[in-house]
N, C-alpha and C. Protein backbone atom coordinates (compact mmCIF):
# COMPACT_ATOMS: atom_id res chain seq x y z
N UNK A 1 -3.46 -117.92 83.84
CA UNK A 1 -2.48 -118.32 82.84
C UNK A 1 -2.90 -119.67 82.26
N UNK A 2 -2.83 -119.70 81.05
CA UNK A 2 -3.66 -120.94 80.19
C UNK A 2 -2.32 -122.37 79.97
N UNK A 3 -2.45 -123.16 79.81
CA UNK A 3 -1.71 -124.08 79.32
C UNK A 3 -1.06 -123.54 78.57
N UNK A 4 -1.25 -123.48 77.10
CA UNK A 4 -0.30 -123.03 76.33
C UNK A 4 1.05 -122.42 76.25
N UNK A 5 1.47 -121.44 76.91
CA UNK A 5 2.33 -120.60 76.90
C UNK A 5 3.38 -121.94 77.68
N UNK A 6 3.25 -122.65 79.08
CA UNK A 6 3.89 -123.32 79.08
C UNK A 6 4.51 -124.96 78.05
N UNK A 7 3.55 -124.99 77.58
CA UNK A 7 3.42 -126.20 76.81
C UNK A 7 4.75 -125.70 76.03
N UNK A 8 4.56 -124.52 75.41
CA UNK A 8 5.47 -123.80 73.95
C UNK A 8 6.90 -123.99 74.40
N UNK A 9 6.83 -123.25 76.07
CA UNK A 9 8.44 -123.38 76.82
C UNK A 9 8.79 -124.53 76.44
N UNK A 10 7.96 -125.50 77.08
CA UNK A 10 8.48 -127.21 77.23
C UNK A 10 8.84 -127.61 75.82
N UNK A 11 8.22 -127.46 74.47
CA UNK A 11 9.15 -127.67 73.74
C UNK A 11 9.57 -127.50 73.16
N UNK A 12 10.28 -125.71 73.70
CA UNK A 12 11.27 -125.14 73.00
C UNK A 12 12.82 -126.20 73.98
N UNK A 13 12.37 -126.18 75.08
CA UNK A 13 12.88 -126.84 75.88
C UNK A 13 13.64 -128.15 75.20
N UNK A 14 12.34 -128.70 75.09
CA UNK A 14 12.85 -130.29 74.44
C UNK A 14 13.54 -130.09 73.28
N UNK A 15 13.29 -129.11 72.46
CA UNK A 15 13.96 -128.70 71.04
C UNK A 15 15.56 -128.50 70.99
N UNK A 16 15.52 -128.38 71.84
CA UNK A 16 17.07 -127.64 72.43
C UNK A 16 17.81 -128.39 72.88
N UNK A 17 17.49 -129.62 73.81
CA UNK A 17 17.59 -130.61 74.31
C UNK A 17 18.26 -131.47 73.62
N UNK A 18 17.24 -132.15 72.55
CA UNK A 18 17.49 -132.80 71.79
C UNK A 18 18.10 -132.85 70.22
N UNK A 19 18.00 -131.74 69.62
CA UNK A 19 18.58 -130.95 68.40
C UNK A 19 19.70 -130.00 68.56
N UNK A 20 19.61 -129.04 69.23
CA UNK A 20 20.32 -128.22 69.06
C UNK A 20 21.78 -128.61 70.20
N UNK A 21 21.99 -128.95 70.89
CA UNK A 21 23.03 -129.50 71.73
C UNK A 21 23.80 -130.37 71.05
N UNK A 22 23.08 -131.40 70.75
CA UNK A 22 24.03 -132.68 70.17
C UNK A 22 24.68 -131.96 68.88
N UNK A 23 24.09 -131.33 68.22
CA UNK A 23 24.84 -130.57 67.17
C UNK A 23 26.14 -129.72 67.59
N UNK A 24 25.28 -129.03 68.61
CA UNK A 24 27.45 -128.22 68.79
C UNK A 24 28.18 -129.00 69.34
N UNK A 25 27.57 -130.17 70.13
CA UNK A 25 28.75 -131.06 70.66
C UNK A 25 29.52 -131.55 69.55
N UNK A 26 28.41 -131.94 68.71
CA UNK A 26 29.39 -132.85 67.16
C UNK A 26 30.09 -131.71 66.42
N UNK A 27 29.85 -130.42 66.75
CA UNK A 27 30.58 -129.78 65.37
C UNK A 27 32.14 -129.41 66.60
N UNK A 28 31.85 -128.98 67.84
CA UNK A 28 33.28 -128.96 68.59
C UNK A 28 34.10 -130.01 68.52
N UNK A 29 33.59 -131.41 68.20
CA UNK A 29 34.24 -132.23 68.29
C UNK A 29 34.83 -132.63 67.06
N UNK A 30 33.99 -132.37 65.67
CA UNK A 30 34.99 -132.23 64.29
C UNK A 30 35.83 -131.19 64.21
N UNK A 31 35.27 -129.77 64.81
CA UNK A 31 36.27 -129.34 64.69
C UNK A 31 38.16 -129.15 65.49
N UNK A 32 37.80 -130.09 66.73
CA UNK A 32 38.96 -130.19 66.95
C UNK A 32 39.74 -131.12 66.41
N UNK A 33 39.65 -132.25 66.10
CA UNK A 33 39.83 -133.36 65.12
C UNK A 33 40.51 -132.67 63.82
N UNK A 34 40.24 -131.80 63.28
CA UNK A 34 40.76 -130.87 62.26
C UNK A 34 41.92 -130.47 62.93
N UNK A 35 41.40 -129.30 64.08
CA UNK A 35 43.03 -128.52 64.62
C UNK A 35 43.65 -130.01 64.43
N UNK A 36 44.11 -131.04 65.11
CA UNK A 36 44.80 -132.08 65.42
C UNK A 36 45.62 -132.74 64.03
N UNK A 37 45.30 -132.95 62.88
CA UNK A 37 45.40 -133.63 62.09
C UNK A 37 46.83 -133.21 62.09
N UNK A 38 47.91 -134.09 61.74
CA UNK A 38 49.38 -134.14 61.33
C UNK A 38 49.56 -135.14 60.40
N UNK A 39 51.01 -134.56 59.84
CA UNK A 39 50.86 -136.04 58.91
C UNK A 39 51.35 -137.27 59.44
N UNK A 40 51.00 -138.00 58.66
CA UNK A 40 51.25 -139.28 59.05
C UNK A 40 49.62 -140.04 59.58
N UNK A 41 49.32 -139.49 60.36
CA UNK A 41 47.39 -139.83 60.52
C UNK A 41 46.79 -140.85 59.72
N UNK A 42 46.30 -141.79 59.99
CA UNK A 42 45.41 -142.34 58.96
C UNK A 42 43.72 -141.72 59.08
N UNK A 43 43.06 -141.66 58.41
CA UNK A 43 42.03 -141.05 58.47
C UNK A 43 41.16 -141.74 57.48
N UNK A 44 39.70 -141.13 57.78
CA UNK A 44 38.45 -141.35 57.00
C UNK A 44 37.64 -140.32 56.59
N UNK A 45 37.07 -140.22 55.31
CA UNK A 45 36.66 -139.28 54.75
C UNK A 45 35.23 -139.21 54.80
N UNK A 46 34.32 -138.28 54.67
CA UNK A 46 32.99 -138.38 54.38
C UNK A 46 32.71 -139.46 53.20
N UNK A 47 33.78 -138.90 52.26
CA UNK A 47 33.29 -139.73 51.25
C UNK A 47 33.78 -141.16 51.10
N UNK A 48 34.24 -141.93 51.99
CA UNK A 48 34.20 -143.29 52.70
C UNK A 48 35.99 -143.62 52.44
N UNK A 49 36.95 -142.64 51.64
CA UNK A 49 38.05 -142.97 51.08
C UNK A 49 39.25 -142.92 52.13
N UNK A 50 39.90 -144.11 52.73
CA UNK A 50 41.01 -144.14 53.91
C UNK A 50 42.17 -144.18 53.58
N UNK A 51 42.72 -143.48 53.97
CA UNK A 51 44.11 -142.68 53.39
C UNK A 51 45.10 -141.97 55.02
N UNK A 52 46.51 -141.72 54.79
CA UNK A 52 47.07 -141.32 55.37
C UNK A 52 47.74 -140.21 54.37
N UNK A 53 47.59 -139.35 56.03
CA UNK A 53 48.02 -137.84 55.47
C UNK A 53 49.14 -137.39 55.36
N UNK A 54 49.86 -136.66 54.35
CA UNK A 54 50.85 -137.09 53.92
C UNK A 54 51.24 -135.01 53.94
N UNK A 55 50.53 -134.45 53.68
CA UNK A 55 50.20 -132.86 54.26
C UNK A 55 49.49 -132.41 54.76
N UNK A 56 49.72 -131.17 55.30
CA UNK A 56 48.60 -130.22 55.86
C UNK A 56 48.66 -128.95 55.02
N UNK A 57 47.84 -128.57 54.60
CA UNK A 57 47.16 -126.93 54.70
C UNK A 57 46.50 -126.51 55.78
N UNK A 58 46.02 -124.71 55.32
CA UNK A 58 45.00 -124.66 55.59
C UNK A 58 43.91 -125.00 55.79
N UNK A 59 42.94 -124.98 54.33
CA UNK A 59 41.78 -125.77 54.36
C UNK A 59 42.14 -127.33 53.46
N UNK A 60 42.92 -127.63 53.38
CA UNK A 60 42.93 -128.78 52.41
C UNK A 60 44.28 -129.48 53.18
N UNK A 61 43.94 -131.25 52.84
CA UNK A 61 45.07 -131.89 52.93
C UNK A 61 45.50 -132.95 51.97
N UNK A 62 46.62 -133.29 51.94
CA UNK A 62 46.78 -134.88 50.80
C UNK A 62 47.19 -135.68 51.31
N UNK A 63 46.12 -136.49 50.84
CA UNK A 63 46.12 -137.76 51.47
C UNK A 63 46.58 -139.08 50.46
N UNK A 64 47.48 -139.71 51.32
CA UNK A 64 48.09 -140.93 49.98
C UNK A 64 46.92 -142.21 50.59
N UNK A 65 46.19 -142.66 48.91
CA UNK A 65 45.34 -143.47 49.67
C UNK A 65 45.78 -144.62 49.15
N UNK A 66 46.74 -144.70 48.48
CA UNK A 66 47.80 -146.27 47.35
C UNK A 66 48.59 -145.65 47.67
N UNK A 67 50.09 -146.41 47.05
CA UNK A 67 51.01 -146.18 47.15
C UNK A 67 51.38 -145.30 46.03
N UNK A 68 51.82 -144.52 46.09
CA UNK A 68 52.04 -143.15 45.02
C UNK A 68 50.66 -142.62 44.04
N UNK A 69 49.57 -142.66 45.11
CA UNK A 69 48.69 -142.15 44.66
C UNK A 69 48.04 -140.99 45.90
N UNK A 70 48.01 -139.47 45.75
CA UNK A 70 47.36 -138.96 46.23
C UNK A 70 46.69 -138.27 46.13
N UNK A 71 45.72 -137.39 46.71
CA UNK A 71 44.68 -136.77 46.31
C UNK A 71 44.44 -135.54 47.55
N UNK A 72 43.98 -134.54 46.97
CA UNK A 72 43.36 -133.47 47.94
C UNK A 72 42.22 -133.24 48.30
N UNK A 73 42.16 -133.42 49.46
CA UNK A 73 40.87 -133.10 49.88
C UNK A 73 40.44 -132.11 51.04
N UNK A 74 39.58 -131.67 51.48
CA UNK A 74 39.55 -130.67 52.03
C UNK A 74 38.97 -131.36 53.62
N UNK A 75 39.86 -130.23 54.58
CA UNK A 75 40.15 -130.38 56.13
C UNK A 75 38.43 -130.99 56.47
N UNK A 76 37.55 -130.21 56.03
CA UNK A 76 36.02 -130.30 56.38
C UNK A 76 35.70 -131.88 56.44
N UNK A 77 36.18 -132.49 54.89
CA UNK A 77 35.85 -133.48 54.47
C UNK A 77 36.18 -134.68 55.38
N UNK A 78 37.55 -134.64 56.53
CA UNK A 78 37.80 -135.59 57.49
C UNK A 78 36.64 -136.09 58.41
N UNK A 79 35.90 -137.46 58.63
CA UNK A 79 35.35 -137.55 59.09
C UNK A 79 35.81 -137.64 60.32
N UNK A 80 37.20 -138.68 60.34
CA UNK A 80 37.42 -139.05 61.47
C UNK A 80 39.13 -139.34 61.27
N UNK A 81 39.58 -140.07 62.31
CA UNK A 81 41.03 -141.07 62.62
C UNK A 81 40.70 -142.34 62.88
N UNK A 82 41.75 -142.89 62.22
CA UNK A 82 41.28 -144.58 62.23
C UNK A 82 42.72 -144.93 62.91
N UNK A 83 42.63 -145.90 64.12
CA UNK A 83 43.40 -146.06 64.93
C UNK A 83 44.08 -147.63 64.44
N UNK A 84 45.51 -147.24 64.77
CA UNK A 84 45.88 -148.66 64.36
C UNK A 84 45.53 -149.96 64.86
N UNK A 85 44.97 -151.06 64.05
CA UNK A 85 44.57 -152.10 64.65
C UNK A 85 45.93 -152.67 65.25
N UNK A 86 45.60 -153.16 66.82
CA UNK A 86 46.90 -154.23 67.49
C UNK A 86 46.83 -155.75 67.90
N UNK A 87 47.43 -156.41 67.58
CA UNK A 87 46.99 -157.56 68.27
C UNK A 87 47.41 -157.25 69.42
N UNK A 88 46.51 -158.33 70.69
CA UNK A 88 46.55 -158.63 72.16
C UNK A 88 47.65 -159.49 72.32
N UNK A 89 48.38 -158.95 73.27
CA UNK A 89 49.93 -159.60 73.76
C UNK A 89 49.27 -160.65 73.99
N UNK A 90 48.33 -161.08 74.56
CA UNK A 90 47.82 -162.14 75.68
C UNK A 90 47.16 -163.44 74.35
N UNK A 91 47.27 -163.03 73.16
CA UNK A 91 46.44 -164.15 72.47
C UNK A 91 47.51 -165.27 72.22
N UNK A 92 47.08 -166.16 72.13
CA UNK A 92 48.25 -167.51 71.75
C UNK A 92 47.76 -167.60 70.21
N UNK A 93 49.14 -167.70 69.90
CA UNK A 93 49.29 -168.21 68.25
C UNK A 93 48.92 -169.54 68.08
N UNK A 94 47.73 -169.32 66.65
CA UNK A 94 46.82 -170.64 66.07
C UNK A 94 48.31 -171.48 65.50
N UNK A 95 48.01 -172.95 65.82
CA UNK A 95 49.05 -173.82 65.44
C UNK A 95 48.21 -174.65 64.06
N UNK A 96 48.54 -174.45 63.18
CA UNK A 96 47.82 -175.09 61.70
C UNK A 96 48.36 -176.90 61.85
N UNK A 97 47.29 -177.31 61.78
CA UNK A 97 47.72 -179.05 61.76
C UNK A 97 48.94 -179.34 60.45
């Protein structure tokens, strides 16, 4: 048995490894992020625009990204959730001279 044939395993191996895994991990993980979405959500879009969701569809949602401004965009297009920033109980308030 020659080298080759194993060499090919190893990197179909590595191919798989490194490409093809991290991909279904990322697409299970957008796509649950989708099931999840409700309104009220703040979110981020592929196309960089942060908005809270204000409906659900099917494939599409509207998102108010101003105040009486919204727009539709589609479930796919959610990149992510943007979590509310909090301040730390523990910080002491700056005293201005």
């Amino acid at each position: 048995m020659t080298a080759a044939p194993i060499f090919l395993v190893g990197l179909l191996v590595l191919f798989w490894l490194l490409i093809v895994a991290p991909q279904r991990r990322r697409r299970r993980q957008q796509e649950a992020l989708i099931d999840q979405l409700e309104p009220g959500d703040d979110v981020l879009t592929v196309g960089g625009l942060l908005g809270t969701i204000r409906e659900v569809g099917e494939h599409e949602v509207v998102l108010e990204i101003a105040a009486e401004t919204r727009v539709r965009v589609a479930k796919s297009a959610i990149s992510g959730r943007i979590e509310p920033e909090t301040e730390p109980a523990d910080m002491p308030e700056t005293q201005l001279p």
